[in-house]
Structure formats: C-alpha cells, structure tokens
C-alpha atoms as a PDB file:
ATOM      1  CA  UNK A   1     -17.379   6.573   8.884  1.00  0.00           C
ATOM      2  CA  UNK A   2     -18.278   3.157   8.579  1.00  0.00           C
ATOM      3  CA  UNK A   3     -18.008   1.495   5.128  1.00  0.00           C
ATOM      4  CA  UNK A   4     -20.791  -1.898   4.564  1.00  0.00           C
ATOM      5  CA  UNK A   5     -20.447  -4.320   1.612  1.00  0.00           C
ATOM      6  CA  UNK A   6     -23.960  -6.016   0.194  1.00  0.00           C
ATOM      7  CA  UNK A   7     -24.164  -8.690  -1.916  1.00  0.00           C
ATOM      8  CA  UNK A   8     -27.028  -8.700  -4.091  1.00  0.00           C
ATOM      9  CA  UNK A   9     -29.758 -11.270  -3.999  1.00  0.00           C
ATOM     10  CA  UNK A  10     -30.521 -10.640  -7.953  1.00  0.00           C
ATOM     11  CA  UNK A  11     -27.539  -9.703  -9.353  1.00  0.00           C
ATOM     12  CA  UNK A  12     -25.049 -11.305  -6.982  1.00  0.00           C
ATOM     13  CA  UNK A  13     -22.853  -7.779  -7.067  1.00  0.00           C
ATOM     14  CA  UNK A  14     -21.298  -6.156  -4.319  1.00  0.00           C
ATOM     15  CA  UNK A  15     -22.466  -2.713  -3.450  1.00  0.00           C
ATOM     16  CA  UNK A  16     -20.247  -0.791  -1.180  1.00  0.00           C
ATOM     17  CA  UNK A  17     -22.215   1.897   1.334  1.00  0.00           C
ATOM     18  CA  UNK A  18     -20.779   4.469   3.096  1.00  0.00           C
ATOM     19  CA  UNK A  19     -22.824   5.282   6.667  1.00  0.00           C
ATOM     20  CA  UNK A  20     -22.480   8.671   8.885  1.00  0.00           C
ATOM     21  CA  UNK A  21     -22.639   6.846  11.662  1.00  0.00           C
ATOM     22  CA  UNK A  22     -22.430   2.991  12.839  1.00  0.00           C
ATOM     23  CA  UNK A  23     -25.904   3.776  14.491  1.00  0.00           C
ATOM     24  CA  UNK A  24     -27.175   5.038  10.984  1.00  0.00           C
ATOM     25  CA  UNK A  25     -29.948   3.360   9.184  1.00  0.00           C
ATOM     26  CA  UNK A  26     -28.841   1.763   6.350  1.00  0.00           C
ATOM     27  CA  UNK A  27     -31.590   1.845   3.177  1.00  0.00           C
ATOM     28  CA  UNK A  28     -28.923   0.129   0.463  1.00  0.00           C
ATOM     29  CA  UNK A  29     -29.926  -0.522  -2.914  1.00  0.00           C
ATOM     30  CA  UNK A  30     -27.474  -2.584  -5.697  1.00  0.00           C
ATOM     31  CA  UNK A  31     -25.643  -0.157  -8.458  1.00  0.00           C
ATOM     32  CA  UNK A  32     -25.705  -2.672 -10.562  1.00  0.00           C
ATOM     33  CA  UNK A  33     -29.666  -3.396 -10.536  1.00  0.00           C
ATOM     34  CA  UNK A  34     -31.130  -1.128  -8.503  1.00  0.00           C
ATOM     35  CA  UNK A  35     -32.875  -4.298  -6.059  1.00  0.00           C
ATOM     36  CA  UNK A  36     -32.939  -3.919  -2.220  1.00  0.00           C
ATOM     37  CA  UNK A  37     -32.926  -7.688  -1.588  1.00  0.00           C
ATOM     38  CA  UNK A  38     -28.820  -7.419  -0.425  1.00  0.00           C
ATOM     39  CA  UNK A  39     -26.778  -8.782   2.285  1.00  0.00           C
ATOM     40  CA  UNK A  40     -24.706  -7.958   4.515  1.00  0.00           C
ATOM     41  CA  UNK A  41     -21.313  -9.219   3.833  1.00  0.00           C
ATOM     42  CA  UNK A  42     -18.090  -9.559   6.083  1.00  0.00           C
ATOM     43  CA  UNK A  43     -15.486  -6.726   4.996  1.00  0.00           C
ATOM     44  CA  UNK A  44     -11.809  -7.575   4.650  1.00  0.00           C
ATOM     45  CA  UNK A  45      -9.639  -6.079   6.803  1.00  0.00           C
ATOM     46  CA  UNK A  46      -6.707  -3.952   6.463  1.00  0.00           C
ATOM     47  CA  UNK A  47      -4.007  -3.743   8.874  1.00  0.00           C
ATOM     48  CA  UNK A  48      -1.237  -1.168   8.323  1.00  0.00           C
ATOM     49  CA  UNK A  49       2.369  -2.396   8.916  1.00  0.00           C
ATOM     50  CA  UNK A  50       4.832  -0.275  10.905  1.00  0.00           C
ATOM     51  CA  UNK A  51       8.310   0.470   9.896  1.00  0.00           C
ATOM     52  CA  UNK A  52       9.550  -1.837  12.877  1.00  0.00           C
ATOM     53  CA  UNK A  53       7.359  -4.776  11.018  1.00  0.00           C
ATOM     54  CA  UNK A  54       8.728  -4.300   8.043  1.00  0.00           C
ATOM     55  CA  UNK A  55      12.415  -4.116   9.778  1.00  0.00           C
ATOM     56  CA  UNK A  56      11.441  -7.386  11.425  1.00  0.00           C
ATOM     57  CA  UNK A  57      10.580  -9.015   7.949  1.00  0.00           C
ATOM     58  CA  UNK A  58      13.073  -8.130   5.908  1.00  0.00           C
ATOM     59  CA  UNK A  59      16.372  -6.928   7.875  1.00  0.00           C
ATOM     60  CA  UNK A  60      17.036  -3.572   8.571  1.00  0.00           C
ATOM     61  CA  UNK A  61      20.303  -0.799   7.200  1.00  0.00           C
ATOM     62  CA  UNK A  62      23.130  -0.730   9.545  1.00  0.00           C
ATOM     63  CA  UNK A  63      24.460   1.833  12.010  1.00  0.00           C
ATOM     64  CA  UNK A  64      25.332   4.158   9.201  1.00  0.00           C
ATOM     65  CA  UNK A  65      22.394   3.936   7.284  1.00  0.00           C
ATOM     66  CA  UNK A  66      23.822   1.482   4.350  1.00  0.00           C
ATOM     67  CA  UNK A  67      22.226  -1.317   3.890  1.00  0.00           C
ATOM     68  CA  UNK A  68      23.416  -4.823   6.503  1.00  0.00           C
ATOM     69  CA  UNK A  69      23.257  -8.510   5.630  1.00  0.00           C
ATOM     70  CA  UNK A  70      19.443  -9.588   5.358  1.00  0.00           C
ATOM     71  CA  UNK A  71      18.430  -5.764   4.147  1.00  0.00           C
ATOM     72  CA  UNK A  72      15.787  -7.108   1.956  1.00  0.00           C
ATOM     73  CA  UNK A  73      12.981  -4.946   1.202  1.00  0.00           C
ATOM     74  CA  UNK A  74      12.703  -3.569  -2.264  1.00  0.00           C
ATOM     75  CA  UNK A  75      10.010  -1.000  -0.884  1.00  0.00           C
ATOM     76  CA  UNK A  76      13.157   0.235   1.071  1.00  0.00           C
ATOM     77  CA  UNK A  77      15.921   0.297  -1.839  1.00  0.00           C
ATOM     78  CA  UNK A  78      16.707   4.353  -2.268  1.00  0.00           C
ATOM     79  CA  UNK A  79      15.793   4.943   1.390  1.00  0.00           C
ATOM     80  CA  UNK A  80      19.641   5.703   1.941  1.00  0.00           C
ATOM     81  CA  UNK A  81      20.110   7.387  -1.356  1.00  0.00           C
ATOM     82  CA  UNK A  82      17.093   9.578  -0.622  1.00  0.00           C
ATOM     83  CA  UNK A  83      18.812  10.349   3.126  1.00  0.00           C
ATOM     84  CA  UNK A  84      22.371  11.488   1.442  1.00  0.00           C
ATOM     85  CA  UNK A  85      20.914  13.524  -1.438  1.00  0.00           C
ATOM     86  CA  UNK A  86      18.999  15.089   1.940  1.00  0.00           C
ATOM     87  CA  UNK A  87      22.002  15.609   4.062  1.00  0.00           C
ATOM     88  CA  UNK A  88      23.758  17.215   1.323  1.00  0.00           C
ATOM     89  CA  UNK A  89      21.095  19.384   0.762  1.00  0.00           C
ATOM     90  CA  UNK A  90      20.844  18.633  -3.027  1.00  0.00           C
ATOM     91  CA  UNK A  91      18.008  17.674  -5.027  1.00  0.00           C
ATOM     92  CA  UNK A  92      17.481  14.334  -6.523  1.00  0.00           C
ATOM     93  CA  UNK A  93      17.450  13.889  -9.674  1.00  0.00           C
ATOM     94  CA  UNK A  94      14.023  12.659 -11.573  1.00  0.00           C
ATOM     95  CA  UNK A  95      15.678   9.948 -13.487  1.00  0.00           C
ATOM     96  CA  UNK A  96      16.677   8.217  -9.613  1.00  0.00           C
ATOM     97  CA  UNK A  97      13.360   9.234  -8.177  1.00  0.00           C
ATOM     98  CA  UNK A  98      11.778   7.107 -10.849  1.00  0.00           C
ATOM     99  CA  UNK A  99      14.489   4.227 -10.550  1.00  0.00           C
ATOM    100  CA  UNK A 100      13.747   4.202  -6.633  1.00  0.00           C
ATOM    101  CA  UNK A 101       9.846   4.621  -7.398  1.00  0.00           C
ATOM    102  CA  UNK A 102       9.837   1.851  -9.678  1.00  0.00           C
ATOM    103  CA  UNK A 103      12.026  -0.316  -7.077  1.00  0.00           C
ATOM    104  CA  UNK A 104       9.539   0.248  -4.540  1.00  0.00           C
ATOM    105  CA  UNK A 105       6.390  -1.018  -6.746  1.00  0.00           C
ATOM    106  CA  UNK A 106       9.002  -4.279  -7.507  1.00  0.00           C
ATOM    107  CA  UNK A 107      10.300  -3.036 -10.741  1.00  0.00           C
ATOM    108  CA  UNK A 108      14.025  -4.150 -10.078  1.00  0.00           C
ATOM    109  CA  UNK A 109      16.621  -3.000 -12.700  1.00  0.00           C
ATOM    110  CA  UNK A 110      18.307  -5.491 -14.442  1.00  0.00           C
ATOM    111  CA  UNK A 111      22.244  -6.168 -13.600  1.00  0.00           C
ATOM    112  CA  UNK A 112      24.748  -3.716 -14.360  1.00  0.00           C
ATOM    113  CA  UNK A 113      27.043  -4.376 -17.317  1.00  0.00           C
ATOM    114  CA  UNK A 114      30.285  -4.344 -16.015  1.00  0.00           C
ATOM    115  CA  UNK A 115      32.530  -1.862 -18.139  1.00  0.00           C
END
C-alpha cells in the first residue's frame, strides 16, 4: 500500500494518504482545512539496517559471545546477558529487562560505586 504526503496550498499542512493501489486515484483533501488545493510532496525514506550493518558500525562480540574491543552499540548491551539467562534456561529478571531496555533507547546507567 502506497503511502502519499500533500502539502496544503491554504494551510501549508501535510496530509498523509494511504492508496490501495499505486494505480489508485487519489481524491486528497487537508485534515487540517478540509481544501483540495495540495501537493504532492517527496516522502522520506526509510531504510532498515541489518545486523551485519550494525556489526560493521560499531564492532561486533567475540567468539564466545562477550563483548571484543570496538563492541560499541548500546542497542546491543544485554544481547549476551539475554543469550546466558537463555542457555540456562532461566528467566530474566524484570529489573535487568528494564536496565537492558533502557540501554537500548540510550539510557546508560551511571558508574558503579566501587564497594
């Protein structure tokens, strides 16, 4: 299904349309105004990155899974965690799942105190 952006004439708004088909006739009107004096715009593109990309930009874990020099990628910090708790056949616990979550979205924890 193809998705067009308009920009509105009157209100200068986007209006996003969803079409069927690319072959569809498209009869858009504004949300914000309700005019059908809109153009077509140019739609950003979105272009999915594979684990090897990701491997390429920020390092990758060594042969047994822990993390190697250049391992960078926060997205990736609990990846091994995740794999043991896994292997072991346990369940993690919610308190790491929302450390590793967090991690992921670029909420780092701070340093560790050191006892």
């Amino acid at each position: 299904m193809p998705i067009y952006e308009y920009r509105c004439s009157d209100c200068r708004e986007l209006t996003t349309v969803f079409v069927r088909s690319a072959r569809a006739e498209v009869a858009a009107v504004c949300q914000a105004c309700g005019s059908t004096r809109l153009s077509r715009m140019m739609s950003a593109v979105a272009r999915l990155r594979t684990d090897q990309d990701v491997m390429d930009e920020y390092g990758h874990a060594g042969r047994d899974g822990r993390p190697a020099d250049g391992y960078r990628d926060p997205r990736q910090i609990g990846r091994w965690v995740e794999q043991r708790f896994e292997q072991y056949g346990l369940d993690l616990p919610p308190e790491t799942r929302e450390l590793i979550d967090a991690a992921r979205e670029g909420e780092l924890p701070g340093p560790v105190d050191e006892l």
